[in-house]
Structures are given as C-alpha cells and as structure tokens.
PDB file of N, CA and C in Angstrom:
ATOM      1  N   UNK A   1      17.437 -10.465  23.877  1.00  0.00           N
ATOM      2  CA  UNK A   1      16.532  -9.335  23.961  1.00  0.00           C
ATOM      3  C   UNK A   1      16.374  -8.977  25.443  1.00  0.00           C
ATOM      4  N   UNK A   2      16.793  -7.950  25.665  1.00  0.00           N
ATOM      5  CA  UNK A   2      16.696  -7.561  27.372  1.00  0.00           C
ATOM      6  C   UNK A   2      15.183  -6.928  27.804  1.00  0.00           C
ATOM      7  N   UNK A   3      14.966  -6.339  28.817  1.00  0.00           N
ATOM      8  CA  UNK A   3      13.290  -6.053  29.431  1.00  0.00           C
ATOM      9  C   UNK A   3      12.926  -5.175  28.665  1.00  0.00           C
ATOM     10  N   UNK A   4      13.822  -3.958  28.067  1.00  0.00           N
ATOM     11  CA  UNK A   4      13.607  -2.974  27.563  1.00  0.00           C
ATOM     12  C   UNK A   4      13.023  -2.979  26.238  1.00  0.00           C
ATOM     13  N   UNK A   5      13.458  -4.106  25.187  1.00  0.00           N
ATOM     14  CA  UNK A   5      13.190  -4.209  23.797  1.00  0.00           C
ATOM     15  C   UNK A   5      11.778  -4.720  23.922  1.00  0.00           C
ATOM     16  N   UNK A   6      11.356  -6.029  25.580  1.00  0.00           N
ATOM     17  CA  UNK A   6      10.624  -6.356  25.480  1.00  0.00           C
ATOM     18  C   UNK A   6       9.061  -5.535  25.482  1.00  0.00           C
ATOM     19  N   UNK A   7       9.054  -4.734  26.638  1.00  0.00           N
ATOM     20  CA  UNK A   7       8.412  -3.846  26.778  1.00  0.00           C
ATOM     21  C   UNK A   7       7.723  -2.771  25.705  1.00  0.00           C
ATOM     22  N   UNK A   8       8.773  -2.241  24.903  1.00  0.00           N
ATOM     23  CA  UNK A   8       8.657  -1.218  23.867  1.00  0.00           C
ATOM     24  C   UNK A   8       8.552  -2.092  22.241  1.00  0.00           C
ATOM     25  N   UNK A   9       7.078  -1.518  21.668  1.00  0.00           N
ATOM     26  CA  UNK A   9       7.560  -1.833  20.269  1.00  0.00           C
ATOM     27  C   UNK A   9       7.363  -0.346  19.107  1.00  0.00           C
ATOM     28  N   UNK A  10       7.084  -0.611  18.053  1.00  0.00           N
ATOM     29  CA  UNK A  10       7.105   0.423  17.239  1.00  0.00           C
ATOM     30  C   UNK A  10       5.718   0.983  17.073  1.00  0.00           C
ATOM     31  N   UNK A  11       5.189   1.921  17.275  1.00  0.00           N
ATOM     32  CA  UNK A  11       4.560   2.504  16.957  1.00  0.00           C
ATOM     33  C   UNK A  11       3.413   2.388  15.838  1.00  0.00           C
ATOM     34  N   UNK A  12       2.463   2.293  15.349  1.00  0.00           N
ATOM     35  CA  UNK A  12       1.525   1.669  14.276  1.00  0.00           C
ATOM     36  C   UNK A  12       2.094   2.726  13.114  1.00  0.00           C
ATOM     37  N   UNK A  13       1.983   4.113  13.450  1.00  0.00           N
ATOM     38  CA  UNK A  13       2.795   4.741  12.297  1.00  0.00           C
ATOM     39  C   UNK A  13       3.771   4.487  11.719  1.00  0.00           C
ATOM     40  N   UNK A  14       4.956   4.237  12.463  1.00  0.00           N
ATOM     41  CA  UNK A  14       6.072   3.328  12.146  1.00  0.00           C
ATOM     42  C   UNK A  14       6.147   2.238  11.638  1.00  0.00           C
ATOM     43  N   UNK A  15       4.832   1.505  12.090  1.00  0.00           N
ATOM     44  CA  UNK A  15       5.165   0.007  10.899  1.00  0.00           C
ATOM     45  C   UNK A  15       4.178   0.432   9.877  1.00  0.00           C
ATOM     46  N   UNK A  16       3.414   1.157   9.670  1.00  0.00           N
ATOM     47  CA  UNK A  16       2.369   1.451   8.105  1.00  0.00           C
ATOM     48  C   UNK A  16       3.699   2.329   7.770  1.00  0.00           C
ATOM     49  N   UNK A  17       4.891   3.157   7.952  1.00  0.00           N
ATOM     50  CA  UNK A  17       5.998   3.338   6.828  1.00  0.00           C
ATOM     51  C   UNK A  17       6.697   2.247   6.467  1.00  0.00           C
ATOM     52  N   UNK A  18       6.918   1.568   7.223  1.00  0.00           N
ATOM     53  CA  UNK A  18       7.529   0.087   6.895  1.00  0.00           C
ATOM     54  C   UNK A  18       6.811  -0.485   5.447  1.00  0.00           C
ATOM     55  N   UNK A  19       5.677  -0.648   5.651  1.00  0.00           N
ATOM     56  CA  UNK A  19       5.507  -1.863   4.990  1.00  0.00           C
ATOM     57  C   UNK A  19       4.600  -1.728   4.340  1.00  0.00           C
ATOM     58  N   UNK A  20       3.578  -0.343   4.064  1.00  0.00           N
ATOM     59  CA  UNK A  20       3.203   0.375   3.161  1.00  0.00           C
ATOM     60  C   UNK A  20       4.261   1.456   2.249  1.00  0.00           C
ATOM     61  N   UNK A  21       4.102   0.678   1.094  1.00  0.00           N
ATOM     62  CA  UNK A  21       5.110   0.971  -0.059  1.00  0.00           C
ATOM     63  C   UNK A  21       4.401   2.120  -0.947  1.00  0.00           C
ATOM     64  N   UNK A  22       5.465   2.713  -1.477  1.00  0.00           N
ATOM     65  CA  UNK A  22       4.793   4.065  -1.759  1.00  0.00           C
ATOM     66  C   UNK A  22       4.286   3.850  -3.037  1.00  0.00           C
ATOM     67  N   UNK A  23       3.231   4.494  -4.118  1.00  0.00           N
ATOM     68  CA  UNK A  23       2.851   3.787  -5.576  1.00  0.00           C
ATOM     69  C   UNK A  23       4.171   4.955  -6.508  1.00  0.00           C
ATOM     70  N   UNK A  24       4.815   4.377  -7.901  1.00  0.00           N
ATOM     71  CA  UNK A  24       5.035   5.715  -8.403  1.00  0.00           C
ATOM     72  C   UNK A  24       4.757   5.650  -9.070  1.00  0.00           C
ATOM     73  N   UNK A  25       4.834   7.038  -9.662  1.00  0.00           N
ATOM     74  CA  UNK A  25       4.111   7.688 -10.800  1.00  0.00           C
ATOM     75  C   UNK A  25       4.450   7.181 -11.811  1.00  0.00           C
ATOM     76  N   UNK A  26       6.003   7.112 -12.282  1.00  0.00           N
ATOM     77  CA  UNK A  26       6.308   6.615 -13.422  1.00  0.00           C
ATOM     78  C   UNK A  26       7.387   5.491 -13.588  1.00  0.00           C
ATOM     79  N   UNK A  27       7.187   4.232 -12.970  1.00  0.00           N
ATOM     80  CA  UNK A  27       8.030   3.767 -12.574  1.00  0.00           C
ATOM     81  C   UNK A  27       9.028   2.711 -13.643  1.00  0.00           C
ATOM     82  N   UNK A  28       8.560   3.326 -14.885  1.00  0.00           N
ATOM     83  CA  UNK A  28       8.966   2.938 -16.022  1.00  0.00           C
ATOM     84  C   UNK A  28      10.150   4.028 -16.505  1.00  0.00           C
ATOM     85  N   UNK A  29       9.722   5.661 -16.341  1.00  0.00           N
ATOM     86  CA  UNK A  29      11.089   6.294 -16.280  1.00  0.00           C
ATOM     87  C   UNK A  29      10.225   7.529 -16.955  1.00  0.00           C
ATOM     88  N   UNK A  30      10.703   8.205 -17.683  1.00  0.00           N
ATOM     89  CA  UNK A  30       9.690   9.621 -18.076  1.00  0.00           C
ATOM     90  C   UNK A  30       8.885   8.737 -19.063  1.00  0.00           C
ATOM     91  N   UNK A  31       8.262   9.529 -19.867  1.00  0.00           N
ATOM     92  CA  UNK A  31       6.995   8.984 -20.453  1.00  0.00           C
ATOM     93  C   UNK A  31       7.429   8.928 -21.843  1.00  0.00           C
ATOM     94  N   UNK A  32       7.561   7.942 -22.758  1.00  0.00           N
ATOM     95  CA  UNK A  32       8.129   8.342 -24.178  1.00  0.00           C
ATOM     96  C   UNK A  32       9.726   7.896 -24.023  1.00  0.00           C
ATOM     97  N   UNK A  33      10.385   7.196 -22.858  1.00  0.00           N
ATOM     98  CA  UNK A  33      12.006   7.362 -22.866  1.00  0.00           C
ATOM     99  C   UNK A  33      12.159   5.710 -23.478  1.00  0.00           C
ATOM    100  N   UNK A  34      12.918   6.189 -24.223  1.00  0.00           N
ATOM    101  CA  UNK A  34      13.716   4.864 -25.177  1.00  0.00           C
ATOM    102  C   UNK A  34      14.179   4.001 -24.240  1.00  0.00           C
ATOM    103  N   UNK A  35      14.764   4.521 -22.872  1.00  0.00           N
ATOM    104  CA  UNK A  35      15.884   3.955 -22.213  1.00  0.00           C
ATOM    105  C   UNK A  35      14.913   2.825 -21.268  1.00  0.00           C
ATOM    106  N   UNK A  36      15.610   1.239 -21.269  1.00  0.00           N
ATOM    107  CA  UNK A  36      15.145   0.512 -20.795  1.00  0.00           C
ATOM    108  C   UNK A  36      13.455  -0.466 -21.159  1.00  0.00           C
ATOM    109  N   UNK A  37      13.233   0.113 -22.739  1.00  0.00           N
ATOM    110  CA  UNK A  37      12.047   0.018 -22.738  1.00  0.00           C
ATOM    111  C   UNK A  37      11.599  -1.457 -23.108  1.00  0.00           C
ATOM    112  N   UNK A  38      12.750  -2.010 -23.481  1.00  0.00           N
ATOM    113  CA  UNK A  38      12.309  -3.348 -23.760  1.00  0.00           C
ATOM    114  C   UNK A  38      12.503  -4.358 -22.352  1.00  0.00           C
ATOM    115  N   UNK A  39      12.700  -3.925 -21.365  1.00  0.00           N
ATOM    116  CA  UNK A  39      12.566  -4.601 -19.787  1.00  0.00           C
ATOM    117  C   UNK A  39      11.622  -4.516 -19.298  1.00  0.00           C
ATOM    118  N   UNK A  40      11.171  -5.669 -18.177  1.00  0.00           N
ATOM    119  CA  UNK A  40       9.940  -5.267 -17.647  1.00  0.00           C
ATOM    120  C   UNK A  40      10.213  -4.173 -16.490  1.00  0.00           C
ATOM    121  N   UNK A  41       8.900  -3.222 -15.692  1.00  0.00           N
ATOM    122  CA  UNK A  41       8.919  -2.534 -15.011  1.00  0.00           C
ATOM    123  C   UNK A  41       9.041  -3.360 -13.298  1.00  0.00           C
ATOM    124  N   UNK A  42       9.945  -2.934 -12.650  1.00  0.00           N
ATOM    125  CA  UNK A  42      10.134  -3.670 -11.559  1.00  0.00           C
ATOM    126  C   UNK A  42       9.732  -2.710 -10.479  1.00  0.00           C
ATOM    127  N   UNK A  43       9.074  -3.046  -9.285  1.00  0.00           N
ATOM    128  CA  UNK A  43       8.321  -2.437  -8.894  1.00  0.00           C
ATOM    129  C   UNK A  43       8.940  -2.170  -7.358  1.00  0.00           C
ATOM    130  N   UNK A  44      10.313  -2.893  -7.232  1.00  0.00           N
ATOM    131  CA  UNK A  44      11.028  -2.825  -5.948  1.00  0.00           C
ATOM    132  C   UNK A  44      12.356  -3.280  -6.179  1.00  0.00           C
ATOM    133  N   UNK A  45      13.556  -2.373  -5.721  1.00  0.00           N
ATOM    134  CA  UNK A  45      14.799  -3.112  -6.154  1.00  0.00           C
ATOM    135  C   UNK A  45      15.299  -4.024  -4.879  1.00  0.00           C
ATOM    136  N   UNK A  46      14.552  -4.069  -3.708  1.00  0.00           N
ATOM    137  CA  UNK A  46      15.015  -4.605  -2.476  1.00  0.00           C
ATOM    138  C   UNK A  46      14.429  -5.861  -2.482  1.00  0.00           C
ATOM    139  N   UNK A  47      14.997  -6.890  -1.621  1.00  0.00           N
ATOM    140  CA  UNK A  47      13.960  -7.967  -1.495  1.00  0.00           C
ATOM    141  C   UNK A  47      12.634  -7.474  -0.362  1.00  0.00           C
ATOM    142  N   UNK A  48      11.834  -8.096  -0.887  1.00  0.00           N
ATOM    143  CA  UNK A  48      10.594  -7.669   0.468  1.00  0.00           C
ATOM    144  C   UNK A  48      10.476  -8.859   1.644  1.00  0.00           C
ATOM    145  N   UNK A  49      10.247  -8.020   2.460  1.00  0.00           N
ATOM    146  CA  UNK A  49       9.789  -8.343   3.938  1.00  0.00           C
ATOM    147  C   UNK A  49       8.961  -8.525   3.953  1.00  0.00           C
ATOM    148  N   UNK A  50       8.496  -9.374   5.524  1.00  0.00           N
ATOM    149  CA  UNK A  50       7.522  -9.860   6.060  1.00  0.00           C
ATOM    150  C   UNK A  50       6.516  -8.540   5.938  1.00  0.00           C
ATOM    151  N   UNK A  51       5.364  -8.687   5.809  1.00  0.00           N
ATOM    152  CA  UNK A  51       4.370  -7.691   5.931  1.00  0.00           C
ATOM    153  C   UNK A  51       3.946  -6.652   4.739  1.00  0.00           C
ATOM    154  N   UNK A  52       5.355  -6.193   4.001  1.00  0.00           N
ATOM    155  CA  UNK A  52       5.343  -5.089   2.999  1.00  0.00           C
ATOM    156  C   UNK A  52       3.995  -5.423   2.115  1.00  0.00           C
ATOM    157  N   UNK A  53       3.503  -4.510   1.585  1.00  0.00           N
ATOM    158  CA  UNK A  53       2.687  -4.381   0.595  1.00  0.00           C
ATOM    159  C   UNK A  53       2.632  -3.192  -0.389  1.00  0.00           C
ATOM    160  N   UNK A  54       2.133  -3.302  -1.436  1.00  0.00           N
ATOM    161  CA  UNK A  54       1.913  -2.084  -2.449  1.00  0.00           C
ATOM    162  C   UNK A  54       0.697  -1.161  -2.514  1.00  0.00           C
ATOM    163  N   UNK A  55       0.719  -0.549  -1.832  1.00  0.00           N
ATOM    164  CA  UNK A  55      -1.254  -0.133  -1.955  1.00  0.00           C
ATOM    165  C   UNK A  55      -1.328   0.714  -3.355  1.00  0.00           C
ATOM    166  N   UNK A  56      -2.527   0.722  -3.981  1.00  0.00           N
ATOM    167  CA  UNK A  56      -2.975   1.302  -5.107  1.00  0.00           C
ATOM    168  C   UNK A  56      -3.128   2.894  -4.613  1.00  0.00           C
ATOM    169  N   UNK A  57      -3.141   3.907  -5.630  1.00  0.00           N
ATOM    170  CA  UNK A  57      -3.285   5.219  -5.214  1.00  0.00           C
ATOM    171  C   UNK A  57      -4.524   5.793  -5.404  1.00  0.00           C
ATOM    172  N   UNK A  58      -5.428   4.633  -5.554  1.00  0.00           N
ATOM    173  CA  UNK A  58      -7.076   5.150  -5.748  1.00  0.00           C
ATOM    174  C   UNK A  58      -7.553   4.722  -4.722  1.00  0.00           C
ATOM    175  N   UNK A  59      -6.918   3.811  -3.445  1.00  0.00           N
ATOM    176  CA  UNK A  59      -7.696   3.931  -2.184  1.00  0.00           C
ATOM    177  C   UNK A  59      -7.601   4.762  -1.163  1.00  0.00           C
ATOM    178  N   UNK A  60      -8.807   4.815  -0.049  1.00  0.00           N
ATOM    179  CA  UNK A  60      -8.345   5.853   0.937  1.00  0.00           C
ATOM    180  C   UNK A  60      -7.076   5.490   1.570  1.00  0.00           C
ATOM    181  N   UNK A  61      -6.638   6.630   1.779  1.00  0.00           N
ATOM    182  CA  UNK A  61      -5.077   6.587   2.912  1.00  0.00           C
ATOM    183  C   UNK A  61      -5.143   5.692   4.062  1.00  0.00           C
ATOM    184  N   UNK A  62      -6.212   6.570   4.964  1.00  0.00           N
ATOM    185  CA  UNK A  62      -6.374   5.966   6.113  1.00  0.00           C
ATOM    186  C   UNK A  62      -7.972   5.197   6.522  1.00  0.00           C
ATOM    187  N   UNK A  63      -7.832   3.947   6.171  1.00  0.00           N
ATOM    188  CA  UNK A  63      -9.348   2.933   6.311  1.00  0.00           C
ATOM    189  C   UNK A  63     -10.430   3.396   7.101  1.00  0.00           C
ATOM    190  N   UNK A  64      -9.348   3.672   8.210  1.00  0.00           N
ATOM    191  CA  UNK A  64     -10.092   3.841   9.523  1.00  0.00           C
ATOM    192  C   UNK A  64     -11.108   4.757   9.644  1.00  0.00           C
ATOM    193  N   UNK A  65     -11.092   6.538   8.953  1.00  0.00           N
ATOM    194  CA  UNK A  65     -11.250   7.235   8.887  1.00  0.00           C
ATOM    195  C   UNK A  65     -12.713   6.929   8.180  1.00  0.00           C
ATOM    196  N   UNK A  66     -12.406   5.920   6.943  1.00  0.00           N
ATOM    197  CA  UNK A  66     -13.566   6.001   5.769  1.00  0.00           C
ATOM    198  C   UNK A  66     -14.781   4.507   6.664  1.00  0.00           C
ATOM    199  N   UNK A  67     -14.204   3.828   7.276  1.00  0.00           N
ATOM    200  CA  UNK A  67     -14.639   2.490   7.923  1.00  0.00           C
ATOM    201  C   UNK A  67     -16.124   2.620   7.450  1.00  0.00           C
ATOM    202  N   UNK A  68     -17.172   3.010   7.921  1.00  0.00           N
ATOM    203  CA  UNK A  68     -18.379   2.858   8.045  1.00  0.00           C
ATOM    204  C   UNK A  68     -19.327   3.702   7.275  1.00  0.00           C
ATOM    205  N   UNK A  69     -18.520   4.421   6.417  1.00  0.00           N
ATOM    206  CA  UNK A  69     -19.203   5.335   5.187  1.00  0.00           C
ATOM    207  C   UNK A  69     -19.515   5.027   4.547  1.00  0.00           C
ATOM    208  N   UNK A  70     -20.969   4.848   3.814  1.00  0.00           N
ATOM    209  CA  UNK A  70     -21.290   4.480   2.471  1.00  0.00           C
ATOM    210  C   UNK A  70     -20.966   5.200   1.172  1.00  0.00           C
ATOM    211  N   UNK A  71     -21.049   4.664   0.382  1.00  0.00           N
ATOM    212  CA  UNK A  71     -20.768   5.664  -0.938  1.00  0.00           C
ATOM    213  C   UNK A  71     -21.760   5.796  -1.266  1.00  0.00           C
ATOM    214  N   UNK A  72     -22.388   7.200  -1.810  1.00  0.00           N
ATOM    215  CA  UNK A  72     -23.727   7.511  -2.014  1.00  0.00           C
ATOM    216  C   UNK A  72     -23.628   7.814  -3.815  1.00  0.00           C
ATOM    217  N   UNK A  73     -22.852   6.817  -4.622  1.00  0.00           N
ATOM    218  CA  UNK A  73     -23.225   6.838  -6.007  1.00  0.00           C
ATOM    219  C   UNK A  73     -23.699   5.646  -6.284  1.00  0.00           C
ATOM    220  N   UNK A  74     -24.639   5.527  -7.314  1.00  0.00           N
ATOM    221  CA  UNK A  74     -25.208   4.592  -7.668  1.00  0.00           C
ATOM    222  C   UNK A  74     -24.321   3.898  -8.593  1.00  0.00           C
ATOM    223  N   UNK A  75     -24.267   2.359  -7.831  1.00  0.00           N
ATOM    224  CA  UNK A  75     -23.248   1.677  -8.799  1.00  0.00           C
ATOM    225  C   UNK A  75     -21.890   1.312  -8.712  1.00  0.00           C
ATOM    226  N   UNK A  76     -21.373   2.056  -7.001  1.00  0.00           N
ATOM    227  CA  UNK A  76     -20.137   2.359  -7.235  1.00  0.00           C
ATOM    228  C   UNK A  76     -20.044   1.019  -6.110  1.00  0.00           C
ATOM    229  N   UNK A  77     -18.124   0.853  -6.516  1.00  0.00           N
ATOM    230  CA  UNK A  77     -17.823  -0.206  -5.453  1.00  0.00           C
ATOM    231  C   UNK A  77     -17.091   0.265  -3.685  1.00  0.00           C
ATOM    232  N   UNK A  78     -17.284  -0.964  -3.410  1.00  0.00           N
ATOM    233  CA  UNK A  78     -16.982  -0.379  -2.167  1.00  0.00           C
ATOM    234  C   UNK A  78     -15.479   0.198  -1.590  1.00  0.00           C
ATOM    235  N   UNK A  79     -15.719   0.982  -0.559  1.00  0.00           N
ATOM    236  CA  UNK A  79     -14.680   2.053  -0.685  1.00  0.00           C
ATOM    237  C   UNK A  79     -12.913   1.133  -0.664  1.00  0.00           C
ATOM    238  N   UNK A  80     -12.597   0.378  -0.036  1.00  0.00           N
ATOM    239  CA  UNK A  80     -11.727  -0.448   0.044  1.00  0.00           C
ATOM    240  C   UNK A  80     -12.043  -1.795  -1.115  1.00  0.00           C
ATOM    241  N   UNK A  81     -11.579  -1.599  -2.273  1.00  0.00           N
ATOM    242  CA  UNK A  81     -11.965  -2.792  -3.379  1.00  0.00           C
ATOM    243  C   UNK A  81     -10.879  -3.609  -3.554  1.00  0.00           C
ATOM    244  N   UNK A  82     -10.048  -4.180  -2.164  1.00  0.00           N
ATOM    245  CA  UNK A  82      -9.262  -5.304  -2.114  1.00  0.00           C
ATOM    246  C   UNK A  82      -9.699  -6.630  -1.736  1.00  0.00           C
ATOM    247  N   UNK A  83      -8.820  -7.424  -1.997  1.00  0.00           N
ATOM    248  CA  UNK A  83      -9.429  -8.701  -1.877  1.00  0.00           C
ATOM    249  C   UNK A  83      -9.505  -9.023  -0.207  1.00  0.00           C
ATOM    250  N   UNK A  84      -8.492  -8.506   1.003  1.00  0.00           N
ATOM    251  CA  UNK A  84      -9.213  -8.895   2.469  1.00  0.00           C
ATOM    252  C   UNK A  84     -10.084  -8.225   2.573  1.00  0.00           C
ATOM    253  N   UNK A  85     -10.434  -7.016   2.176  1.00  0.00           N
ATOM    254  CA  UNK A  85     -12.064  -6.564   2.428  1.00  0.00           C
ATOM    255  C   UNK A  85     -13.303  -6.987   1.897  1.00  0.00           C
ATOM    256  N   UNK A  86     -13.201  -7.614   0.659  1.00  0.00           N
ATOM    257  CA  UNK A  86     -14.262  -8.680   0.332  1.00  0.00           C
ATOM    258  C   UNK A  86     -14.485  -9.704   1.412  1.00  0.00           C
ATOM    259  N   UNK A  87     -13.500 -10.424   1.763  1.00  0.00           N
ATOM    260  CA  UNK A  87     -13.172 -11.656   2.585  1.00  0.00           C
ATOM    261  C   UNK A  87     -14.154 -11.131   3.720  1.00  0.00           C
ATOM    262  N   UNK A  88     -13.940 -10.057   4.750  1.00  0.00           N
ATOM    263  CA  UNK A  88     -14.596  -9.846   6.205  1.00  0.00           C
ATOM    264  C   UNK A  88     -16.130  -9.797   5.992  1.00  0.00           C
ATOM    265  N   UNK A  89     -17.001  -9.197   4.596  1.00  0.00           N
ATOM    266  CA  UNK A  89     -18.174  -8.956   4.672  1.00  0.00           C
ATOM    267  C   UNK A  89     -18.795 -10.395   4.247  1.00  0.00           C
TER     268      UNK A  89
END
C-alpha cells in the first residue's frame, strides 16, 4: 500500500452503498408465479462481506436526520426499532 492509498479512504456515502443492501419488493418473483415456488427465497446471490447489512424499508433512510426526534403518537415505537439501537439507550 503506497502513501497515497494510505492517506485517502472512501467516502461515508460510498461505504453506506457498499454495505447497505437494497430491500426488494418481490424477491420471490411476481406475485402468484408457479416458478420456483417450492424453494426458499434467497435474499443475496453473492457471498457477503464484512460490514453488509439488509435494512428494512420501514426505517428512516438517513438516522442522522431523525436522531433526536420524538414520535408524537401514543404508543408508537421508537424511530430506529433495531436491535443496536435498543443496546445504546
């Protein structure tokens, strides 16, 4: 690794495309299709890497943005309902 690689790394945008995985819609195939239906649904054909994850499509995009907002419904959970955000409070 020479001074140059050392110096420079990737960008935070660049590694949340990395390793934030996209959710899909139908990842079983159209809705009603015969084809493949007795297999399970596989959720990545690559092996995964260090870091990758799956995020759900009912949380906010960007954490950062929502960080310190309460939710003003009665009852509701908190805005990030993963298990490291339980962990910090």
């Amino acid at each position: 690794m020479d001074d140059k690689e050392k110096r420079y790394s990737d960008f935070s945008n660049v590694e949340a495309q990395r390793n934030d995985l996209a959710v899909q819609d139908l990842p079983e195939g159209p809705y009603g299709s015969p084809i493949r239906k007795d297999t399970p649904v596989e959720n990545k054909s690559t092996p995964w890497q260090e870091g990758q994850h799956q995020s759900s499509a009912f949380v906010f995009e960007n954490k950062e943005l929502h960080k310190d907002i309460p939710r003003e419904m009665p009852g509701s959970h908190l805005p990030h309902s993963e298990e490291e955000d339980y962990a910090k409070e």
